[in-house]
C-alpha atoms as a PDB file:
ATOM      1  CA  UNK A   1     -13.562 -11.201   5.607  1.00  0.00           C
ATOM      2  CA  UNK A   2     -12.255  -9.334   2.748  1.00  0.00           C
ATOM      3  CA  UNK A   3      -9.578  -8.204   4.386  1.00  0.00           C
ATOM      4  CA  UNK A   4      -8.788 -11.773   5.109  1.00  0.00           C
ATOM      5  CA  UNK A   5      -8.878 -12.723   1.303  1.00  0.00           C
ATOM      6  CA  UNK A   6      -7.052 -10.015   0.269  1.00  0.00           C
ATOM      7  CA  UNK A   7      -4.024 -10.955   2.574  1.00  0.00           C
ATOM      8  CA  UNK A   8      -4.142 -15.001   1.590  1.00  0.00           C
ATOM      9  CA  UNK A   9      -4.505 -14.158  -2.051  1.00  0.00           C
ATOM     10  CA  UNK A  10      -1.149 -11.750  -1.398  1.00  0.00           C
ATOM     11  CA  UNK A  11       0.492 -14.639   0.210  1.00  0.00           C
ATOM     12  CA  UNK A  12      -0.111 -17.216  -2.810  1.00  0.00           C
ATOM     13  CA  UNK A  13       1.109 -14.537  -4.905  1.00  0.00           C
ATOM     14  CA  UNK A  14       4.128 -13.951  -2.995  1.00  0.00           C
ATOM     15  CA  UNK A  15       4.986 -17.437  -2.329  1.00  0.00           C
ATOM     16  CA  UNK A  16       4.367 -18.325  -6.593  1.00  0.00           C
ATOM     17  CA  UNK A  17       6.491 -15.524  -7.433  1.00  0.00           C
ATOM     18  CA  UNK A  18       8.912 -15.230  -4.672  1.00  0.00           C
ATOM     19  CA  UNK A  19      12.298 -15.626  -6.564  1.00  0.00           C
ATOM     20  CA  UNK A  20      11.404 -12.890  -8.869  1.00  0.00           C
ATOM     21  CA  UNK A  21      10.323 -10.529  -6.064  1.00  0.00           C
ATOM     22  CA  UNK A  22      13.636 -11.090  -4.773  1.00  0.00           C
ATOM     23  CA  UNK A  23      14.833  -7.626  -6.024  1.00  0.00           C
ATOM     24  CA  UNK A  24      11.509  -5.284  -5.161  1.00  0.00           C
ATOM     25  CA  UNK A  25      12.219  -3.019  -2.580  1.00  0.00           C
ATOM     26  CA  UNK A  26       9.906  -4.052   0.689  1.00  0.00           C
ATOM     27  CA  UNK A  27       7.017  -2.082   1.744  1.00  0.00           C
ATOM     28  CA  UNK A  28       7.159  -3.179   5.752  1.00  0.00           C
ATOM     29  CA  UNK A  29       4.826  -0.145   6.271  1.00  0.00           C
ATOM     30  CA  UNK A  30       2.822   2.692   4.956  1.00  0.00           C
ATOM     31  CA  UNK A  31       5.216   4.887   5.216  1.00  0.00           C
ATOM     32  CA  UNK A  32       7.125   3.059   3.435  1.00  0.00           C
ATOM     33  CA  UNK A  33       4.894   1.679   0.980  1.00  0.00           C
ATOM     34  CA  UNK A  34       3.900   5.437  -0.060  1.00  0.00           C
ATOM     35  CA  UNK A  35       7.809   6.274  -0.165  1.00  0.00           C
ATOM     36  CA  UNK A  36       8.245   3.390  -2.335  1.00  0.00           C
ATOM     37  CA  UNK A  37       5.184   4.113  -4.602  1.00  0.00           C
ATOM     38  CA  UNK A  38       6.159   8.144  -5.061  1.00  0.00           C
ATOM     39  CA  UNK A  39       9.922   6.597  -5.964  1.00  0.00           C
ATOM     40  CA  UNK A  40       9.325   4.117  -8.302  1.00  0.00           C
ATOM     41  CA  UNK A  41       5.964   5.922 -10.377  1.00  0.00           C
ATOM     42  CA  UNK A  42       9.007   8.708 -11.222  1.00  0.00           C
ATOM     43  CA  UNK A  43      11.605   5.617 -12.194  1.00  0.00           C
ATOM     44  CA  UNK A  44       8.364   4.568 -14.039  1.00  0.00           C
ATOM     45  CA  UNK A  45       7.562   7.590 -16.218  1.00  0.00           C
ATOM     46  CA  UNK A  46      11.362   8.417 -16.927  1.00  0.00           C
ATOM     47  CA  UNK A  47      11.565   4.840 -18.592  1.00  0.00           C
ATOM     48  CA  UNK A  48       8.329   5.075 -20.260  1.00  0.00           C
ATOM     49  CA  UNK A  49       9.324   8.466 -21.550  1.00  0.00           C
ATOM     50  CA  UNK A  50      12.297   6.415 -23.277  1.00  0.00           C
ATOM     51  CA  UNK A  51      12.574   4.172 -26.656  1.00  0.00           C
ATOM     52  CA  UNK A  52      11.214   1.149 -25.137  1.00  0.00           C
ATOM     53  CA  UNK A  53      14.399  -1.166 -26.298  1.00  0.00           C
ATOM     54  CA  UNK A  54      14.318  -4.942 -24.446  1.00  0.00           C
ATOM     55  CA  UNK A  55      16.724  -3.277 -21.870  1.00  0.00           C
ATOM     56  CA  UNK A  56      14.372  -0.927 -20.933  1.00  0.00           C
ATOM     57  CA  UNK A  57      11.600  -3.210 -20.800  1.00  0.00           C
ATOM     58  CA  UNK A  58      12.795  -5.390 -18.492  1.00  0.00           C
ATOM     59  CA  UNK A  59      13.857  -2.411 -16.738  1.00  0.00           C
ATOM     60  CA  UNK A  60      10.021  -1.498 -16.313  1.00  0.00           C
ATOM     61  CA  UNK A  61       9.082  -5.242 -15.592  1.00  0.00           C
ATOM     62  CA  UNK A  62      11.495  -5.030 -13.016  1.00  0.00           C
ATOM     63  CA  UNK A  63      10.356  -1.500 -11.291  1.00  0.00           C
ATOM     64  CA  UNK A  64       6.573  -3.250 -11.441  1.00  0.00           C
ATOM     65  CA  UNK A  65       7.563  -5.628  -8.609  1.00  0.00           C
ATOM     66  CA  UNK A  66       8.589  -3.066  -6.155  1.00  0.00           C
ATOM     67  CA  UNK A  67       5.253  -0.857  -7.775  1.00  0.00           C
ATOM     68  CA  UNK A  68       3.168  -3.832  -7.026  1.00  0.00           C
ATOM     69  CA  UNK A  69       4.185  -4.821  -3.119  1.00  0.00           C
ATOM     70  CA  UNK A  70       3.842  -0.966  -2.618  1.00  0.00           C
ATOM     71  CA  UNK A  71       0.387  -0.890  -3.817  1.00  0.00           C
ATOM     72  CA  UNK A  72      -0.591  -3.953  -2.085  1.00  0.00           C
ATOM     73  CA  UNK A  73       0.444  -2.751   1.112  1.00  0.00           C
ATOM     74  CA  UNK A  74      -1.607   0.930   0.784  1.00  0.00           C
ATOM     75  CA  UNK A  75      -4.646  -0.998  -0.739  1.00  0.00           C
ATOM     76  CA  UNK A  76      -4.584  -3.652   2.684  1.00  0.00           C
ATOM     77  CA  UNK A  77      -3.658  -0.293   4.830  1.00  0.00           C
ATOM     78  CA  UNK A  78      -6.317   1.760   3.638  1.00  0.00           C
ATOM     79  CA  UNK A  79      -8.982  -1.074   4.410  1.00  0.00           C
ATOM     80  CA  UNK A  80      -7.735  -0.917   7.950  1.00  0.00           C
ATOM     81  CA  UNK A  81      -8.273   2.629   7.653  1.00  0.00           C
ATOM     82  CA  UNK A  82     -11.803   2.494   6.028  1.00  0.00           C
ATOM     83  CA  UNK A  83     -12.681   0.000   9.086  1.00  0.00           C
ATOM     84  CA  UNK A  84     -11.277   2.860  11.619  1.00  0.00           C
ATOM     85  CA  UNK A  85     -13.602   5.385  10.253  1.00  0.00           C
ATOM     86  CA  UNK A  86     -16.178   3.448  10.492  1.00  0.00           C
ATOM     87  CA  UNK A  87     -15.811   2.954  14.072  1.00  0.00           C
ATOM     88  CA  UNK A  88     -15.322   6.680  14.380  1.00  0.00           C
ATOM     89  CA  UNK A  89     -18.879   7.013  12.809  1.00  0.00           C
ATOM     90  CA  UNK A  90     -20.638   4.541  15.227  1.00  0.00           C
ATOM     91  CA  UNK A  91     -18.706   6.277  18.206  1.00  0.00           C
ATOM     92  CA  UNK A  92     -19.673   9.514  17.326  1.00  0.00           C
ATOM     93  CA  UNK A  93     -23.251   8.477  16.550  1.00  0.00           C
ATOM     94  CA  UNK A  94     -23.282   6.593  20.317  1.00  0.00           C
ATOM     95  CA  UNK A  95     -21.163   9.712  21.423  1.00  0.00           C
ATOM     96  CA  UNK A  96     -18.636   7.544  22.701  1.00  0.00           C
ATOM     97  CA  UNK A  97     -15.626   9.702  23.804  1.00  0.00           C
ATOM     98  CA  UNK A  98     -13.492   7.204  24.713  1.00  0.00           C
ATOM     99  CA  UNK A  99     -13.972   5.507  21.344  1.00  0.00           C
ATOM    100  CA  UNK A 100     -13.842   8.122  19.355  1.00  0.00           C
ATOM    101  CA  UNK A 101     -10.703   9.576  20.905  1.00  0.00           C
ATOM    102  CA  UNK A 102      -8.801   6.610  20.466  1.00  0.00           C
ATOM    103  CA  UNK A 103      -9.869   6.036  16.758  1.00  0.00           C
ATOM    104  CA  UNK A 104      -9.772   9.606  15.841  1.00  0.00           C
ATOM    105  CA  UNK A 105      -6.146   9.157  16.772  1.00  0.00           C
ATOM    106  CA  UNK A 106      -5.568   5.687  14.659  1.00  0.00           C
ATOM    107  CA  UNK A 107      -6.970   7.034  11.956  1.00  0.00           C
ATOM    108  CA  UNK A 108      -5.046  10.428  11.871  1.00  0.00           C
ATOM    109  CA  UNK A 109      -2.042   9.015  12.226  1.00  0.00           C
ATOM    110  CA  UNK A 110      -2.635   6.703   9.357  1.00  0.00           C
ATOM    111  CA  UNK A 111      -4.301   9.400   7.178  1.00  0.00           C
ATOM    112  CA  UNK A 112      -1.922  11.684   7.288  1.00  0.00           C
ATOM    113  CA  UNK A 113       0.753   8.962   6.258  1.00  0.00           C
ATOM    114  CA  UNK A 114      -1.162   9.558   3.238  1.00  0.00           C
ATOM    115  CA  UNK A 115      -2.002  13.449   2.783  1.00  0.00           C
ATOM    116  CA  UNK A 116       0.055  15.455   4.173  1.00  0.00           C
END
């Protein structure tokens, strides 16, 4: 359910402020999304590191859209992955090793998207 809130309140936000997400760079994917995130937090701290002249402020406004989509996407794909460990617990506890083999795996892959 909160999964399911999370995803309609990004889709009101996304539809209200479409036109100005119009130049974020799209985070289809964790991978992505992490890429996107490492990228722009460096863009970020190099222009906070400067005079902070209108110019450079919208620059950061700007670099906060593509910031923002990549956060949303980690925050919704590490619920998935909190719900996958979960179901790694409960297969494990049931010793389930058809369930746990095929979550272990979801989850890994996912994880290490993350941490390397």
């Amino acid at each position: 359910m909160k999964t399911l809130i999370r995803t309609a309140a990004l889709a009101l936000t996304t539809l209200a402020t479409g036109h100005v997400l119009a130049d974020a760079q799209p985070s289809r994917n964790l991978a992505e999304a992490v890429k996107n995130f490492s990228d722009y937090n460096s863009r970020l701290e190099q222009a906070l590191a400067q005079g902070q002249t209108p110019e450079n402020m919208a620059h950061i406004h700007e670099l906060t859209y593509t910031l923002k989509a990549a956060l949303e996407k980690i925050v919704e794909e590490m619920d998935g992955l909190n719900d996958t460990l979960e179901e790694i617990h409960i297969a494990s506890e049931a010793e389930n090793a058809d369930d746990l083999k095929s979550y272990g795996a979801d989850y890994l892959k996912t994880a290490r998207t993350v941490i390397k």
